[in-house]
C-alpha atoms as a PDB file:
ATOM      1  CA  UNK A   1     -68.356-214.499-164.082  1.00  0.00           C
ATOM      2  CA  UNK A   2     -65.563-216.967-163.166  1.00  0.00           C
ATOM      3  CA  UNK A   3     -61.839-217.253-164.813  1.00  0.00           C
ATOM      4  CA  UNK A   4     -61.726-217.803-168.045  1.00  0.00           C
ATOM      5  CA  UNK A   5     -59.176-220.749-169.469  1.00  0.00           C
ATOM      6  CA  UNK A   6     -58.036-221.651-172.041  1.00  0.00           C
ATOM      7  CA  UNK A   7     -57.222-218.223-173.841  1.00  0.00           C
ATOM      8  CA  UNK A   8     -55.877-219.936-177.060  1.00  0.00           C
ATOM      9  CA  UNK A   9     -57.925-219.944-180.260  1.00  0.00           C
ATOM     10  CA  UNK A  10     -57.115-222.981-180.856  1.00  0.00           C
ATOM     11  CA  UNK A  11     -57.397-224.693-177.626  1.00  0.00           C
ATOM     12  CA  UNK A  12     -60.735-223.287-176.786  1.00  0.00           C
ATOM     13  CA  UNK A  13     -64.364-225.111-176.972  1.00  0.00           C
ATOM     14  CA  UNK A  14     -66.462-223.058-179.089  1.00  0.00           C
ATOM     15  CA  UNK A  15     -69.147-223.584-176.598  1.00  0.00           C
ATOM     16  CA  UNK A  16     -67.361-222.651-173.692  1.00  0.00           C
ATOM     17  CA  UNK A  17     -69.532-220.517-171.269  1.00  0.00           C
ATOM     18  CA  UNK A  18     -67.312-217.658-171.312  1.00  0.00           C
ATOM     19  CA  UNK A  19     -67.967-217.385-174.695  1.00  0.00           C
ATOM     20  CA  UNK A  20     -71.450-216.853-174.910  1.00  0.00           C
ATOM     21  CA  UNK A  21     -71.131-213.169-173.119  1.00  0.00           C
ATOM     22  CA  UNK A  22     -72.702-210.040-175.824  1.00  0.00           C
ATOM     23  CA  UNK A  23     -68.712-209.059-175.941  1.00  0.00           C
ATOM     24  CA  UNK A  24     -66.166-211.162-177.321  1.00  0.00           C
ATOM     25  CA  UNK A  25     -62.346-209.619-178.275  1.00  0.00           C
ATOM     26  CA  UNK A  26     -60.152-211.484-180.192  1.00  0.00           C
ATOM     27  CA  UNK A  27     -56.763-210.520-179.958  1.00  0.00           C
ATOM     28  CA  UNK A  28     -52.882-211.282-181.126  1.00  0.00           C
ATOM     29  CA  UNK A  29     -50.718-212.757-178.658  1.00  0.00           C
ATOM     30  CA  UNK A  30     -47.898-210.245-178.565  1.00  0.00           C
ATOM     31  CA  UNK A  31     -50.954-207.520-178.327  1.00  0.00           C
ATOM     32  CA  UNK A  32     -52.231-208.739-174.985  1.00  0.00           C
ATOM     33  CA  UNK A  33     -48.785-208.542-173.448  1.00  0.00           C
ATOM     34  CA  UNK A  34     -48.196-204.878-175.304  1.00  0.00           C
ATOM     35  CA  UNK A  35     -51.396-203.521-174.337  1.00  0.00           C
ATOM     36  CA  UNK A  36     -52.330-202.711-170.653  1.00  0.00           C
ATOM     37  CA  UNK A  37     -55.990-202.122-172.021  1.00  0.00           C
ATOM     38  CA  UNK A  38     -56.192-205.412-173.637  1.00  0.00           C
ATOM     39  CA  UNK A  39     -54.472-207.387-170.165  1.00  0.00           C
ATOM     40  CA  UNK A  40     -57.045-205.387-168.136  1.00  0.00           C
ATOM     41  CA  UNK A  41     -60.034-206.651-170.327  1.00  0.00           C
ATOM     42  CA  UNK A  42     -58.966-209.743-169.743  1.00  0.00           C
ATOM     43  CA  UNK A  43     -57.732-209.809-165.959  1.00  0.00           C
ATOM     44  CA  UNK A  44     -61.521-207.776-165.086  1.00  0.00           C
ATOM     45  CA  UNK A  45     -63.032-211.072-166.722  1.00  0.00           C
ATOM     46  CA  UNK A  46     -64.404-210.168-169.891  1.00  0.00           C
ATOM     47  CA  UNK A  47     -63.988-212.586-172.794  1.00  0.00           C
ATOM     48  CA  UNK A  48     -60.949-212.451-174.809  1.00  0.00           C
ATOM     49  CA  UNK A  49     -59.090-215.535-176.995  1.00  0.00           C
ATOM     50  CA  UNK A  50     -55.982-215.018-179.158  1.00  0.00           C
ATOM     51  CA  UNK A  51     -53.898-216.257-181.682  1.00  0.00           C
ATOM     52  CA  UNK A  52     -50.935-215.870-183.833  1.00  0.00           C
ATOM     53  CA  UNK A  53     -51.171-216.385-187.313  1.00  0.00           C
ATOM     54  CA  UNK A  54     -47.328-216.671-187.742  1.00  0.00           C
ATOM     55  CA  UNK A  55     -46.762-219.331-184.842  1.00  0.00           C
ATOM     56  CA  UNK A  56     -49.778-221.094-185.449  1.00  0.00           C
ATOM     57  CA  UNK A  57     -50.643-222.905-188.694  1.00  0.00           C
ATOM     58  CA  UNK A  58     -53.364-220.098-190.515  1.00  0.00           C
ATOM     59  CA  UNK A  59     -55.559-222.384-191.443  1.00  0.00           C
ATOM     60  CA  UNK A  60     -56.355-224.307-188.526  1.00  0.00           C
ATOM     61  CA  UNK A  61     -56.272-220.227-186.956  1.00  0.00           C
ATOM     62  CA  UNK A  62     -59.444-219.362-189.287  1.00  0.00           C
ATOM     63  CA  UNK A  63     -61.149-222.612-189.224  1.00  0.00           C
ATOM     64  CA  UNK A  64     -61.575-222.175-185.176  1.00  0.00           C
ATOM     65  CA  UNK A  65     -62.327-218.536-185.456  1.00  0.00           C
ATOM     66  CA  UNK A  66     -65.144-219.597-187.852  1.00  0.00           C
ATOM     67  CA  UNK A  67     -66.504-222.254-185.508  1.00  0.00           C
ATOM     68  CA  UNK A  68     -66.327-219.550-182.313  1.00  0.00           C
ATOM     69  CA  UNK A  69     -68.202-217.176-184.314  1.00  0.00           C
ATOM     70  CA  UNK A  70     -70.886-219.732-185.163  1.00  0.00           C
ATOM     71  CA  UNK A  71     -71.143-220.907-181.474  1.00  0.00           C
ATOM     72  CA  UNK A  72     -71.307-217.352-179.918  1.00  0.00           C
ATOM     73  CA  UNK A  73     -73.655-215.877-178.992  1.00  0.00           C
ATOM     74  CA  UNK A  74     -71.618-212.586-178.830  1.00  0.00           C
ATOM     75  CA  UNK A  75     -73.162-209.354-180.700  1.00  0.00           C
ATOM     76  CA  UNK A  76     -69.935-207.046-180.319  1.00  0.00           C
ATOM     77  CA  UNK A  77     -66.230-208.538-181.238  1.00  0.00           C
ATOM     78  CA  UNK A  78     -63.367-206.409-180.640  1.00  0.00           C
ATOM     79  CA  UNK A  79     -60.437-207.489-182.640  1.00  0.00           C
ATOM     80  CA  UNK A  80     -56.799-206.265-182.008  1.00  0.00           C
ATOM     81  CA  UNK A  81     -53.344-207.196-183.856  1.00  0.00           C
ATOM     82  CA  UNK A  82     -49.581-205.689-183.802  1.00  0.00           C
ATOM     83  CA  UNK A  83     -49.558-203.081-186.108  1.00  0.00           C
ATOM     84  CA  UNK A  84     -46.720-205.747-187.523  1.00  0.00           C
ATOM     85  CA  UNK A  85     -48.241-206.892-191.250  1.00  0.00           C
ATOM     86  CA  UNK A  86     -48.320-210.150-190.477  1.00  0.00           C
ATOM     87  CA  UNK A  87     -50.823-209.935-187.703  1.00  0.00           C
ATOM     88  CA  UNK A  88     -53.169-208.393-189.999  1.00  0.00           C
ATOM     89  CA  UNK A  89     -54.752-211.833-191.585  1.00  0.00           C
ATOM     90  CA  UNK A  90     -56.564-212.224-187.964  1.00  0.00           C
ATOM     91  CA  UNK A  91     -58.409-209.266-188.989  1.00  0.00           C
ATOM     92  CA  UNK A  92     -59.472-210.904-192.467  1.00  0.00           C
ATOM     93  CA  UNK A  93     -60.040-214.202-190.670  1.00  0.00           C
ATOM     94  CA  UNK A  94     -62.531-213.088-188.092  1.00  0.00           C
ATOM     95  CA  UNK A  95     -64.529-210.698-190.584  1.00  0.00           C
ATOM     96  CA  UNK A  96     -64.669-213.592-193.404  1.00  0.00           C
ATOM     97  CA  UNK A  97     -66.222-215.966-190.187  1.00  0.00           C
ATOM     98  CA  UNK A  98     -68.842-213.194-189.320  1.00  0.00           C
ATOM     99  CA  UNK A  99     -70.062-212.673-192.907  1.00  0.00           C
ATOM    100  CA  UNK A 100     -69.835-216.839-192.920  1.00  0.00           C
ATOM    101  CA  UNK A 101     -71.645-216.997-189.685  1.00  0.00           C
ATOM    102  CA  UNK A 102     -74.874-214.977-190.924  1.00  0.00           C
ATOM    103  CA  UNK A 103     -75.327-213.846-187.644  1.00  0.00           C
ATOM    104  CA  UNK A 104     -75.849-209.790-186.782  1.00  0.00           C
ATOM    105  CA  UNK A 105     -72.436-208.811-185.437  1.00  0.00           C
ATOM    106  CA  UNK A 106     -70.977-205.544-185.047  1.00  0.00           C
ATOM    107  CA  UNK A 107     -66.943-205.210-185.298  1.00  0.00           C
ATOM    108  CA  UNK A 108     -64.539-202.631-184.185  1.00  0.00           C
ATOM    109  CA  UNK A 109     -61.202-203.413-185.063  1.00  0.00           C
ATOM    110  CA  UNK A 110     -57.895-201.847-184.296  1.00  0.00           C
ATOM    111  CA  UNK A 111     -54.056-202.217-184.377  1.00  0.00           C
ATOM    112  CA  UNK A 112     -51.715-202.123-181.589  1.00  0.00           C
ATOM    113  CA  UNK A 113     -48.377-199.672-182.082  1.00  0.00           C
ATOM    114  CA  UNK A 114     -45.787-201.148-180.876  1.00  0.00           C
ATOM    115  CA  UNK A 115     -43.672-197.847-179.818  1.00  0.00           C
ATOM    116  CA  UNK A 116     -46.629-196.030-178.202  1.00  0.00           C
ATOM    117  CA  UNK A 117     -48.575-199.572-176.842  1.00  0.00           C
ATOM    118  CA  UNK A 118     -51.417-197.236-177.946  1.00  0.00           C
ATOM    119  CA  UNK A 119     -54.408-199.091-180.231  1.00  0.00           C
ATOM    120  CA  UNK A 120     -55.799-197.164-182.776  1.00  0.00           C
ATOM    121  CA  UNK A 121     -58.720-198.052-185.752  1.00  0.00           C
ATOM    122  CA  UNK A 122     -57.028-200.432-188.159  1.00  0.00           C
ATOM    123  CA  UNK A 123     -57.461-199.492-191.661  1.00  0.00           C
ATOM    124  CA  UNK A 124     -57.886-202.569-194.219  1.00  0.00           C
ATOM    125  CA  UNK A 125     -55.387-202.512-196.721  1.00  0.00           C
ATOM    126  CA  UNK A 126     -53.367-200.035-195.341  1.00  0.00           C
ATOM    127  CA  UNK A 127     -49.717-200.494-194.299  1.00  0.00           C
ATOM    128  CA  UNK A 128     -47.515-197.711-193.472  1.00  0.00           C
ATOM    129  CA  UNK A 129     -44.423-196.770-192.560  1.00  0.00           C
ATOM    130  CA  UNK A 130     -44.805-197.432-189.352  1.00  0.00           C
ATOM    131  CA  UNK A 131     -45.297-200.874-189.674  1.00  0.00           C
ATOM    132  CA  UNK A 132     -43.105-201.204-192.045  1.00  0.00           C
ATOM    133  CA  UNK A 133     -40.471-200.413-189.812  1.00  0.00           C
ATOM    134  CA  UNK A 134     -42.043-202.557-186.835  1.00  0.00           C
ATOM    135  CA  UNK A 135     -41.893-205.879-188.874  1.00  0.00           C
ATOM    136  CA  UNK A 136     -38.170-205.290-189.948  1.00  0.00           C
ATOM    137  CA  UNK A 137     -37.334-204.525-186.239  1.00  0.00           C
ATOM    138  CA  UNK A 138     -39.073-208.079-185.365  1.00  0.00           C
ATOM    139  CA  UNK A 139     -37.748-209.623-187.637  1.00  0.00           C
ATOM    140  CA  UNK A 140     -33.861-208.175-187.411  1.00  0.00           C
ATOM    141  CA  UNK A 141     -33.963-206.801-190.910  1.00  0.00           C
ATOM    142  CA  UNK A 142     -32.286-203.040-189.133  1.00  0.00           C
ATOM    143  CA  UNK A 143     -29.397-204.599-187.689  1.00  0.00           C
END
Protein backbone atom coordinates (compact mmCIF):
# COMPACT_ATOMS: atom_id res chain seq x y z
CA UNK A 1 0.00 0.00 0.00
CA UNK A 2 2.96 2.39 0.51
CA UNK A 3 3.26 5.47 3.17
CA UNK A 4 0.98 7.82 2.92
CA UNK A 5 2.20 11.78 2.95
CA UNK A 6 1.01 14.47 3.25
CA UNK A 7 -1.66 13.89 6.11
CA UNK A 8 -2.91 17.57 6.04
CA UNK A 9 -6.27 18.46 4.50
CA UNK A 10 -5.04 21.08 3.14
CA UNK A 11 -1.80 20.02 1.79
CA UNK A 12 -3.09 16.94 0.17
CA UNK A 13 -3.85 16.30 -3.78
CA UNK A 14 -7.31 15.25 -4.02
CA UNK A 15 -6.15 12.68 -6.42
CA UNK A 16 -3.55 11.28 -4.48
CA UNK A 17 -3.45 7.40 -4.76
CA UNK A 18 -3.91 6.83 -1.21
CA UNK A 19 -6.99 8.37 -1.51
CA UNK A 20 -8.78 6.38 -3.81
CA UNK A 21 -8.91 3.22 -1.18
CA UNK A 22 -13.11 2.15 -0.32
CA UNK A 23 -12.07 3.67 3.35
CA UNK A 24 -11.20 7.10 3.93
CA UNK A 25 -11.15 8.70 7.84
CA UNK A 26 -10.95 12.12 8.31
CA UNK A 27 -9.86 13.14 11.51
CA UNK A 28 -8.90 16.31 13.97
CA UNK A 29 -5.40 16.83 14.64
CA UNK A 30 -5.36 16.70 18.41
CA UNK A 31 -7.62 13.32 17.86
CA UNK A 32 -4.91 11.39 16.07
CA UNK A 33 -2.41 12.11 18.81
CA UNK A 34 -5.32 11.31 21.65
CA UNK A 35 -6.44 8.25 20.09
CA UNK A 36 -4.24 5.05 19.89
CA UNK A 37 -7.05 3.64 17.50
CA UNK A 38 -6.92 6.51 15.22
CA UNK A 39 -2.57 6.50 15.22
CA UNK A 40 -2.89 2.73 14.55
CA UNK A 41 -5.25 3.29 11.47
CA UNK A 42 -2.95 5.36 10.27
CA UNK A 43 0.59 3.75 11.13
CA UNK A 44 -1.15 0.04 9.57
CA UNK A 45 -1.55 2.25 6.29
CA UNK A 46 -5.03 2.91 5.86
CA UNK A 47 -6.08 6.35 4.62
CA UNK A 48 -6.54 9.05 7.03
CA UNK A 49 -6.14 13.20 6.46
CA UNK A 50 -6.86 15.80 9.17
CA UNK A 51 -7.48 19.15 9.97
CA UNK A 52 -8.20 21.74 12.48
CA UNK A 53 -10.83 24.03 11.99
CA UNK A 54 -9.51 26.44 14.73
CA UNK A 55 -5.77 26.60 13.41
CA UNK A 56 -6.64 26.49 9.98
CA UNK A 57 -8.75 29.10 8.16
CA UNK A 58 -12.56 27.09 7.94
CA UNK A 59 -13.13 27.92 4.79
CA UNK A 60 -10.25 26.91 2.91
CA UNK A 61 -10.82 23.53 5.62
CA UNK A 62 -14.33 22.77 3.79
CA UNK A 63 -13.48 23.84 0.38
CA UNK A 64 -10.62 20.90 0.31
CA UNK A 65 -12.80 18.47 2.11
CA UNK A 66 -15.34 19.12 -0.71
CA UNK A 67 -12.81 18.61 -3.48
CA UNK A 68 -11.42 15.13 -1.61
CA UNK A 69 -14.84 13.93 -1.48
CA UNK A 70 -15.42 14.62 -5.18
CA UNK A 71 -12.05 12.97 -6.16
CA UNK A 72 -12.49 9.78 -3.99
CA UNK A 73 -13.36 7.12 -4.82
CA UNK A 74 -13.92 6.07 -1.13
CA UNK A 75 -17.49 4.44 -0.19
CA UNK A 76 -16.96 4.46 3.76
CA UNK A 77 -15.54 7.83 5.61
CA UNK A 78 -14.90 7.65 9.17
CA UNK A 79 -14.84 11.03 10.70
CA UNK A 80 -13.45 11.77 14.26
CA UNK A 81 -13.12 15.23 16.29
CA UNK A 82 -12.27 16.22 20.13
CA UNK A 83 -15.29 16.04 21.86
CA UNK A 84 -14.07 19.98 22.29
CA UNK A 85 -17.13 22.14 20.42
CA UNK A 86 -15.06 23.62 18.24
CA UNK A 87 -13.94 20.52 16.45
CA UNK A 88 -17.40 19.76 15.69
CA UNK A 89 -17.73 22.00 12.26
CA UNK A 90 -15.38 19.12 10.61
CA UNK A 91 -18.28 16.99 11.13
CA UNK A 92 -20.73 19.54 9.29
CA UNK A 93 -18.02 20.16 6.70
CA UNK A 94 -17.46 16.65 5.51
CA UNK A 95 -21.33 15.67 5.56
CA UNK A 96 -22.31 19.06 3.60
CA UNK A 97 -19.29 17.76 0.85
CA UNK A 98 -20.90 14.20 0.66
CA UNK A 99 -24.48 15.43 0.09
CA UNK A 100 -22.50 18.09 -2.44
CA UNK A 101 -20.57 15.30 -3.94
CA UNK A 102 -23.76 13.15 -5.08
CA UNK A 103 -21.84 10.25 -4.71
CA UNK A 104 -23.21 6.99 -2.47
CA UNK A 105 -21.23 7.34 0.75
CA UNK A 106 -21.82 5.87 3.98
CA UNK A 107 -20.57 7.90 7.26
CA UNK A 108 -19.91 6.89 10.76
CA UNK A 109 -18.93 9.62 12.79
CA UNK A 110 -17.72 9.90 16.31
CA UNK A 111 -16.09 12.15 18.99
CA UNK A 112 -12.98 11.62 20.81
CA UNK A 113 -13.16 12.14 24.94
CA UNK A 114 -10.50 13.65 25.94
CA UNK A 115 -10.32 12.09 29.69
CA UNK A 116 -11.04 8.49 28.61
CA UNK A 117 -9.11 8.82 24.82
CA UNK A 118 -12.18 6.60 24.19
CA UNK A 119 -14.35 7.57 20.73
CA UNK A 120 -17.81 7.22 20.94
CA UNK A 121 -20.93 8.05 18.16
CA UNK A 122 -21.09 11.82 17.92
CA UNK A 123 -24.48 13.15 18.23
CA UNK A 124 -25.29 16.34 15.92
CA UNK A 125 -26.32 19.11 17.87
CA UNK A 126 -25.54 17.81 21.01
CA UNK A 127 -23.06 19.34 23.48
CA UNK A 128 -22.79 18.28 26.95
CA UNK A 129 -21.26 18.75 29.91
CA UNK A 130 -18.56 17.01 29.17
CA UNK A 131 -17.44 19.05 26.56
CA UNK A 132 -18.31 21.81 28.02
CA UNK A 133 -15.85 21.34 30.52
CA UNK A 134 -13.12 20.03 27.92
CA UNK A 135 -13.17 23.36 25.88
CA UNK A 136 -12.82 25.57 29.10
CA UNK A 137 -9.88 23.29 30.21
CA UNK A 138 -8.26 24.03 26.57
CA UNK A 139 -8.84 27.02 26.59
CA UNK A 140 -7.77 28.01 30.48
CA UNK A 141 -11.23 29.24 31.32
CA UNK A 142 -10.86 26.74 35.03
CA UNK A 143 -7.85 28.30 36.20
Amino acid sequence: MGFQWPVKILLVHPQASFLMRNKMTIAADCAVLLSEKLGELFRNGNSVIIGCPLLEDPYRLASKIALVMKETTAKEIEVYTMEVPCCHAIHMMVSKAIRESGKPMNSKHYIVRVVSRKAEPYKPGVIDESMMMAEREAHGHNR
